[in-house]
Protein backbone atom coordinates (compact mmCIF):
# COMPACT_ATOMS: atom_id res chain seq x y z
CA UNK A 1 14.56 -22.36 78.06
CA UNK A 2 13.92 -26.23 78.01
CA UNK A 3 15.45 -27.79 74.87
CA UNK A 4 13.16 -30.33 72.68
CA UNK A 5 14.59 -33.57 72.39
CA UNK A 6 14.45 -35.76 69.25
CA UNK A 7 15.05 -39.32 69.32
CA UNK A 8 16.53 -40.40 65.80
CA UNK A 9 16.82 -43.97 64.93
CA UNK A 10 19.73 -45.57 64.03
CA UNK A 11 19.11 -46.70 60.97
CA UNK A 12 18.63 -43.29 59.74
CA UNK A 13 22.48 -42.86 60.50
CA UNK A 14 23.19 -46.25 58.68
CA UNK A 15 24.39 -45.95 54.81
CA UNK A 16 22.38 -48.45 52.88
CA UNK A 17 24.25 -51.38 50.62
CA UNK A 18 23.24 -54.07 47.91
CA UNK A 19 23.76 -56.58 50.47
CA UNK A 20 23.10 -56.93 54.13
CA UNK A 21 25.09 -59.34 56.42
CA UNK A 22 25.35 -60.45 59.92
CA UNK A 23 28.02 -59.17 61.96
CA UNK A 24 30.35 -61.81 61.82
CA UNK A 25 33.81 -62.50 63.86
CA UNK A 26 36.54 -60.75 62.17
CA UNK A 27 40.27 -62.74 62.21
CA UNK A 28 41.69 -59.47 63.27
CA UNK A 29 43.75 -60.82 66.05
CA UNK A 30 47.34 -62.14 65.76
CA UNK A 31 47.97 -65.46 67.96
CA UNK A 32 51.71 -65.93 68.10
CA UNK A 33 53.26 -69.49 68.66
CA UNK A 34 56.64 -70.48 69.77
CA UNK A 35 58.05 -72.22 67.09
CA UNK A 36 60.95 -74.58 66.49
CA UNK A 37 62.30 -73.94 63.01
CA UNK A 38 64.86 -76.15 60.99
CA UNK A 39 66.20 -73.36 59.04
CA UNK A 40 69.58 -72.83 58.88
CA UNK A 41 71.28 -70.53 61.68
CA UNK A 42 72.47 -67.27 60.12
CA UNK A 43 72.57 -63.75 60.87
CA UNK A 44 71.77 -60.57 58.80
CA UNK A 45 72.26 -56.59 59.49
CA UNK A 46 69.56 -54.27 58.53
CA UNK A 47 68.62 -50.66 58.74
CA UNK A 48 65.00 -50.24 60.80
CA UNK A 49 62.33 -47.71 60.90
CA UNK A 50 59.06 -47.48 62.44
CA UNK A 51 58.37 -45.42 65.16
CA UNK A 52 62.17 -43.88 64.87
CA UNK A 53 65.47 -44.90 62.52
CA UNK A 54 67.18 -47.77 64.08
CA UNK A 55 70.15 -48.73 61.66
CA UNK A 56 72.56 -51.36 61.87
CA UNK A 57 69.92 -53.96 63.39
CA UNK A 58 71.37 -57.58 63.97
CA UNK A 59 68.21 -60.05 62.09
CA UNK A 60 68.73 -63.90 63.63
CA UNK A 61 67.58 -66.81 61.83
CA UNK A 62 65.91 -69.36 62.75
CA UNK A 63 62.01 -67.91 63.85
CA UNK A 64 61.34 -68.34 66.98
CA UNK A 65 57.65 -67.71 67.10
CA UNK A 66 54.82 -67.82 64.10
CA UNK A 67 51.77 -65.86 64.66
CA UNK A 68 48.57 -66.68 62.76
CA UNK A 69 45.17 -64.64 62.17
CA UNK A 70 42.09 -65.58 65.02
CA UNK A 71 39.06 -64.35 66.08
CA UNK A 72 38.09 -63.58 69.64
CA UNK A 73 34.56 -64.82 71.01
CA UNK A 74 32.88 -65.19 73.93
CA UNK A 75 35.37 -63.17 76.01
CA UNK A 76 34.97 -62.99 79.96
CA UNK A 77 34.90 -60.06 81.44
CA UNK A 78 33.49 -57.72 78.86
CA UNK A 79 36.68 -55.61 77.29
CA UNK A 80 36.30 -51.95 77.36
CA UNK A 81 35.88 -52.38 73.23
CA UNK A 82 36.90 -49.57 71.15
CA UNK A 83 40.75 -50.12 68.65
CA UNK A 84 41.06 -51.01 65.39
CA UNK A 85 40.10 -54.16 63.07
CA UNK A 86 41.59 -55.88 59.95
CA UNK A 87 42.53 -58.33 58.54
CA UNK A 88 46.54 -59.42 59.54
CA UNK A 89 48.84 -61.87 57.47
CA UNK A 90 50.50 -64.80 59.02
CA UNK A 91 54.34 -64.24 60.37
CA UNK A 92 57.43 -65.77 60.74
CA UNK A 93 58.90 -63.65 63.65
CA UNK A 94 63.00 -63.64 64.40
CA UNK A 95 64.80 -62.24 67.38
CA UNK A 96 66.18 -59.27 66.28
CA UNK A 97 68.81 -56.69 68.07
CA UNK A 98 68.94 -52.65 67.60
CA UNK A 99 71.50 -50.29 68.76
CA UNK A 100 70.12 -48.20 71.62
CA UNK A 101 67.68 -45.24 70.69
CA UNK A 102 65.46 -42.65 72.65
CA UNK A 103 61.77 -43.95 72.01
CA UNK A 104 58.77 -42.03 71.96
CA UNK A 105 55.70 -43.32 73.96
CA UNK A 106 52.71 -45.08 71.72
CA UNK A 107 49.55 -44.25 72.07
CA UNK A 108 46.68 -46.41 70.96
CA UNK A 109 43.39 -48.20 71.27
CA UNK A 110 42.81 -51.75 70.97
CA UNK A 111 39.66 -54.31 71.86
CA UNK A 112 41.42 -54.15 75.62
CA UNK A 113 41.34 -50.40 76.18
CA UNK A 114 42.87 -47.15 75.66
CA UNK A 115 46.56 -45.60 76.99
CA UNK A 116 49.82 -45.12 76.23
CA UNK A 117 52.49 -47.21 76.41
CA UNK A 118 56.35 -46.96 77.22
CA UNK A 119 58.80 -48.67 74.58
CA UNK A 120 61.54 -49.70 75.53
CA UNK A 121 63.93 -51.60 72.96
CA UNK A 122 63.19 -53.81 69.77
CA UNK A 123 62.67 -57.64 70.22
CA UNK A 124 61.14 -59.19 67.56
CA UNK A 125 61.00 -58.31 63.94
CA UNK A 126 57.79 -60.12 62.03
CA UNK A 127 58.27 -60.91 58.11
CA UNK A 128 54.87 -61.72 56.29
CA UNK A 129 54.35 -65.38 55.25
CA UNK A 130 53.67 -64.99 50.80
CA UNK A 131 49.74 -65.30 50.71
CA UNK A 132 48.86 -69.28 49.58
CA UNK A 133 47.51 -69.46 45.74
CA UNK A 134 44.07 -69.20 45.32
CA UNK A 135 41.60 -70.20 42.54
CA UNK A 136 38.90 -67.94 41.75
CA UNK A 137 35.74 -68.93 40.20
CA UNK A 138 33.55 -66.52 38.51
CA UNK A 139 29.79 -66.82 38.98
CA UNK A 140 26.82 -64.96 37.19
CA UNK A 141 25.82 -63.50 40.66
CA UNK A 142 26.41 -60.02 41.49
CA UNK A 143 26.84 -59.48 45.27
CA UNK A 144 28.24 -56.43 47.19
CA UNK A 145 30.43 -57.07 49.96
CA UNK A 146 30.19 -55.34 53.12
CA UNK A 147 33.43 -53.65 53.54
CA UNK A 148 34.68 -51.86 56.62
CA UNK A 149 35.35 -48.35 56.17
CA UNK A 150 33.95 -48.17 52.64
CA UNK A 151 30.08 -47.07 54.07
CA UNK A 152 28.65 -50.51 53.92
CA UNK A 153 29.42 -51.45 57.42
CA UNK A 154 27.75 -48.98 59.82
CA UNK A 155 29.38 -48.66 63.09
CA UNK A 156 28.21 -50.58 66.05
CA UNK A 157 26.88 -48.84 68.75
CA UNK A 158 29.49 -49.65 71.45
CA UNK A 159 26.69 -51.46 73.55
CA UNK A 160 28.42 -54.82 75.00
CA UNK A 161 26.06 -55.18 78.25
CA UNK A 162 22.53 -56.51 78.12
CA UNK A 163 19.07 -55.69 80.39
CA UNK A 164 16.04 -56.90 81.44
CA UNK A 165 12.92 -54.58 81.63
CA UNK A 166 13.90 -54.01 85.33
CA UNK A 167 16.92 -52.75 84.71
CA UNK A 168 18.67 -55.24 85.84
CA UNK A 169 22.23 -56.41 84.01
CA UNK A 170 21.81 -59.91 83.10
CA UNK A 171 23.89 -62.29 80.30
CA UNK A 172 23.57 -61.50 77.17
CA UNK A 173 23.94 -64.85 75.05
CA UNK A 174 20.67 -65.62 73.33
CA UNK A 175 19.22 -62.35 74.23
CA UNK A 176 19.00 -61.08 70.92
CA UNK A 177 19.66 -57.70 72.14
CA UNK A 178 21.94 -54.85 71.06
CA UNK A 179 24.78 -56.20 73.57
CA UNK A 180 24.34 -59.52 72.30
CA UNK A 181 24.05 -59.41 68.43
CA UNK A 182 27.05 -56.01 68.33
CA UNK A 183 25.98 -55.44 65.15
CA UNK A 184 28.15 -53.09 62.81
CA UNK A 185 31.78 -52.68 62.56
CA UNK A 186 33.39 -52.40 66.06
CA UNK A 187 34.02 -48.91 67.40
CA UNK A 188 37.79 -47.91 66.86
CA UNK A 189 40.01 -45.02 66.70
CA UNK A 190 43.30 -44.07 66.09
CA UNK A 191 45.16 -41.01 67.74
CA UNK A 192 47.28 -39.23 65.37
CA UNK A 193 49.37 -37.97 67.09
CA UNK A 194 48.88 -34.25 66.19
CA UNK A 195 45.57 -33.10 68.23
CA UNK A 196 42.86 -35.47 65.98
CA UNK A 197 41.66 -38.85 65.78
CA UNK A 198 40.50 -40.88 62.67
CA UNK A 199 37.79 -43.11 62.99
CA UNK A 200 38.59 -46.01 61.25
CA UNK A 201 34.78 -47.37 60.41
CA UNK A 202 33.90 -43.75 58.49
CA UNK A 203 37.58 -42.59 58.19
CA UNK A 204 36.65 -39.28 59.14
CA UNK A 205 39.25 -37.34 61.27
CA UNK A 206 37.94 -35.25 64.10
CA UNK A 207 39.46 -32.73 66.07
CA UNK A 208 40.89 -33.31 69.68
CA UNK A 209 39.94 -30.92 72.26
CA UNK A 210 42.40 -29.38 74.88
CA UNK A 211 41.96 -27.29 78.13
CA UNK A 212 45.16 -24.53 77.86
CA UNK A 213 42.56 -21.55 76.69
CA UNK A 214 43.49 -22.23 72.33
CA UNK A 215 40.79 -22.34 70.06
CA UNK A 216 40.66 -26.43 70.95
CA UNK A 217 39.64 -25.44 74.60
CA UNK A 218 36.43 -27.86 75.47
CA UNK A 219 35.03 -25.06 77.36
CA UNK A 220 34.50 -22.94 74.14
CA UNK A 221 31.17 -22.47 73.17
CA UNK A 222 29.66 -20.52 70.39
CA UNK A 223 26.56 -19.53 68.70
CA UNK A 224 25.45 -21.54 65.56
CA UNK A 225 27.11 -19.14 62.68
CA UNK A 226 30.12 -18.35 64.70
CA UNK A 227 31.26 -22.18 64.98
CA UNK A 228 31.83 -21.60 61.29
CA UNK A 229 33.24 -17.99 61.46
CA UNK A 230 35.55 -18.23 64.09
CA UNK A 231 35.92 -21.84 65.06
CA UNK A 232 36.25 -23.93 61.74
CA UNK A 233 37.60 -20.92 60.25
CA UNK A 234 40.57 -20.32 62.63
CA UNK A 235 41.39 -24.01 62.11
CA UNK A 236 41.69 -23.46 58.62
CA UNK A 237 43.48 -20.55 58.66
CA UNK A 238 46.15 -21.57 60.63
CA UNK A 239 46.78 -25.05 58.60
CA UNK A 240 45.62 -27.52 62.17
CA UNK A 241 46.68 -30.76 61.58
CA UNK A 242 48.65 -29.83 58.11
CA UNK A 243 45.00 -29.01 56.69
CA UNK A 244 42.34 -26.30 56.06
CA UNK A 245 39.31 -28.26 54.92
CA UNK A 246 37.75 -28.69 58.46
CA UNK A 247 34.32 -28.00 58.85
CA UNK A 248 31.10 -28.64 61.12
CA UNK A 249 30.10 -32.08 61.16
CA UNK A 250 26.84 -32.92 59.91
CA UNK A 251 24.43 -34.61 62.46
CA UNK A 252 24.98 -38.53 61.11
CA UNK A 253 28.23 -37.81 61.06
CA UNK A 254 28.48 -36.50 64.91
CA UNK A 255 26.31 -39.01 66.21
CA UNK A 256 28.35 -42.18 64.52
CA UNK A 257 30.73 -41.29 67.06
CA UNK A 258 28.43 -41.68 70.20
CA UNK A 259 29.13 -45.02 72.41
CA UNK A 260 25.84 -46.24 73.43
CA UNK A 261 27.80 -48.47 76.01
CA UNK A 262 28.87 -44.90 77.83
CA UNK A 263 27.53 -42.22 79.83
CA UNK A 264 28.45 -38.55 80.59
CA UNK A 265 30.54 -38.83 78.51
CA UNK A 266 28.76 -41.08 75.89
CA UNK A 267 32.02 -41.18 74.08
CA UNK A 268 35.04 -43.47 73.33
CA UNK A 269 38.00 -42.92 75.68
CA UNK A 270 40.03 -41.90 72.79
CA UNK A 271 37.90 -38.49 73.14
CA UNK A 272 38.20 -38.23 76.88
CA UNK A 273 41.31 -39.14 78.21
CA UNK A 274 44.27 -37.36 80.29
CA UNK A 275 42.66 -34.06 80.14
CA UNK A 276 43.99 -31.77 83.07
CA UNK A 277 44.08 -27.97 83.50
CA UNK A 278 47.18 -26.71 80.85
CA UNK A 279 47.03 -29.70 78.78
CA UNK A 280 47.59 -29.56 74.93
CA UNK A 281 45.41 -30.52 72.12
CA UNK A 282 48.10 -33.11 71.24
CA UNK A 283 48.61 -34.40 74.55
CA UNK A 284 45.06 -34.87 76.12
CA UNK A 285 41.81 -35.56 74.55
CA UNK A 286 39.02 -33.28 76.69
CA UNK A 287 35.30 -33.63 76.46
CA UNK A 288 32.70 -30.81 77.68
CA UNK A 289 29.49 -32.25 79.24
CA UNK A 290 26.85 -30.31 76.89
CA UNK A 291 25.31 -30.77 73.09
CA UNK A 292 27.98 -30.26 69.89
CA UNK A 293 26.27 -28.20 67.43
CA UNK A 294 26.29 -29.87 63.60
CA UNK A 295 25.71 -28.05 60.52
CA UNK A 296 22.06 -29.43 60.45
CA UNK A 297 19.42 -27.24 60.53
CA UNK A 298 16.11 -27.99 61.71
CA UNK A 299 13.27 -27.51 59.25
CA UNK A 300 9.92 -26.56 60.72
CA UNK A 301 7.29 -24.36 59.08
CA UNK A 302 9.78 -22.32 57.57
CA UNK A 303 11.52 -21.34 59.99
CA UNK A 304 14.88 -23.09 59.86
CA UNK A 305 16.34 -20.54 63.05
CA UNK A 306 17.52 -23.93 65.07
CA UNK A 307 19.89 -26.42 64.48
CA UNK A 308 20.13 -30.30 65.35
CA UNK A 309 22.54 -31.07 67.89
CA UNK A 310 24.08 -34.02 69.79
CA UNK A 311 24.53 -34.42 73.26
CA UNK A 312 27.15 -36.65 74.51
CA UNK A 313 26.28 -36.79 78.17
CA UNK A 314 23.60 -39.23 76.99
CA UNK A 315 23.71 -39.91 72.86
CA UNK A 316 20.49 -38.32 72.62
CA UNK A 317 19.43 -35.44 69.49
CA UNK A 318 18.02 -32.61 69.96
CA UNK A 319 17.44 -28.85 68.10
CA UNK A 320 18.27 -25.58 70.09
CA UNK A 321 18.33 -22.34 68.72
CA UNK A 322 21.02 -20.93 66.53
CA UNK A 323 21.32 -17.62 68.58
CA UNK A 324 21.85 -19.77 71.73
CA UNK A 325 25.66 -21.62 72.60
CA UNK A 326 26.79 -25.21 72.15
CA UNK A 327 30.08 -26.77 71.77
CA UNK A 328 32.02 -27.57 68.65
CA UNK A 329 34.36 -30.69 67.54
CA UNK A 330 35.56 -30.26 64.03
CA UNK A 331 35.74 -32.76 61.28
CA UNK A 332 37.29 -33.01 57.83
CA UNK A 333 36.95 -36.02 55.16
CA UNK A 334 40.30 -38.52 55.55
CA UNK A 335 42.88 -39.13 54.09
């Protein structure tokens, strides 16, 4: 049975605000300096966390680097995109000297890529410079600010490359294309560590999928009604993740995760990496090339018997017939 395709635009995925801005270069990078510092030499013990307790750290004084908010423009080569954005303090940053520990790997995704790193032991410890005084002047003029993660700020779409009408890749400065303005919030994700992933423009937190045969398997595939019955339900009554408020993602929800810059998968890496046969939903994140049913159904003529669906081999929409199979990815509303 062919399936009918639906191009949506993206603005119908976009959540609308008092004020519209250009996309402008976020100081969400840290560029550290070497420093030389005339405070006075001295040396202080502390107890560390973080990733794991580290007591009886040895804090030296004076800073040997500072490190001070930036933007990054105009980068060549393309990076892969994807990570997280903010807005960091300034640092003083000191040597600093832990007792030996076992470490667990990190994984994470920055501008620069996806993977997991190996840690070996503590170097530097960063204290926060106090924030200078600032005056504030009231004015009669209402404006809302576009905020990250608060709705105003729809994601990008991932696109970084640019195109003539041949097809051909060509630069993108002055273009005035997708790949050239990027606007929206940058694509990023964070992997929690215990089989999901929180998107940090929508702060919704979707569930991983695994290949080892559980309930996470990518290879499951269900009719519309049981996604809820036995999918979403066996996640909530089992407590995945610590929670039982998962549920099928709407279809603006499912598609703000599609990276327009991708293709089979048209996904982040952070939803398609180290998969291998036996792998765990907290260890690998596995993608299945076919449409993710959402909760959306399709209203025609009264007769709502399909649902809207995404497929990330290609980003695209379409509808397909409840009593017919698709893949699931769960979602649930952070924190």
């Amino acid at each position: 049975m062919p399936r009918l395709l639906f191009a949506t635009g993206l603005a119908a995925l976009y959540f609308t605000c008092a004020t519209t801005a250009a996309a402008q270069p976020v100081a969400d990078h840290l560029r550290c300096y070497k420093v030389k510092d005339p405070q006075t030499k001295t040396k202080y013990t502390a107890d560390l966390d973080g990733l794991v307790a580290e007591p009886g750290c040895t804090i030296k004084v004076p800073a040997i680097m500072a490190c001070v908010p930036t933007t990054k423009t105009n980068v060549h080569p393309t990076p892969p995109g994807g990570g997280g954005t903010g807005t960091p303090n300034s640092f003083f940053c000191y040597k600093v000297k832990c007792p030996k520990a076992a470490l667990p790997s990190l994984a994470g995704s920055d501008q620069f890529g996806t993977r997991s790193v190996t840690l070996t032991t503590a170097k530097v410890l960063c204290a926060p410079l106090a924030a200078p005084t600032t005056t504030t002047t009231t004015s009669t003029t209402t404006t809302t600010a576009t905020i990250q993660g608060s709705g105003c700020m729809p994601p990008a779409t991932g696109q970084t490359t640019c195109w003539d009408s041949s097809g051909n890749a060509i630069p993108c400065a002055g273009t005035a294309q997708d790949g050239d303005v990027r606007a929206g919030a940058p694509l990023a994700y964070v992997d929690n560590g215990d089989g999901t992933i929180t998107d940090v423009n929508t702060a919704l937190i979707w569930e991983k999928l695994s290949l080892d045969g559980s309930i996470h398997d990518a290879g499951n595939v269900y009719v519309w009604d049981d996604a809820f019955s036995i999918h979403v339900a066996t996640l909530n009554s089992t407590g995945f993740a610590g929670h039982n408020d998962w549920r099928l993602p709407n279809v603006k929800e499912l598609e703000t995760i599609v990276d327009f810059q991708e293709v089979h998968p048209a996904l982040s890496p952070a939803f398609n990496n180290n998969c291998s046969p036996g792998c765990g939903v907290t260890m690998c994140s596995c993608f299945a090339s076919g449409g993710y049913w959402s909760s959306t159904s399709y209203v025609l003529a009264n007769n709502q018997n399909y649902s809207w669906y995404v497929s990330f081999i290609d980003g695209n929409v379409h509808v397909w017939p409840k009593n017919m199979t698709n893949w699931v990815r769960a979602v649930r509303s952070g924190p």
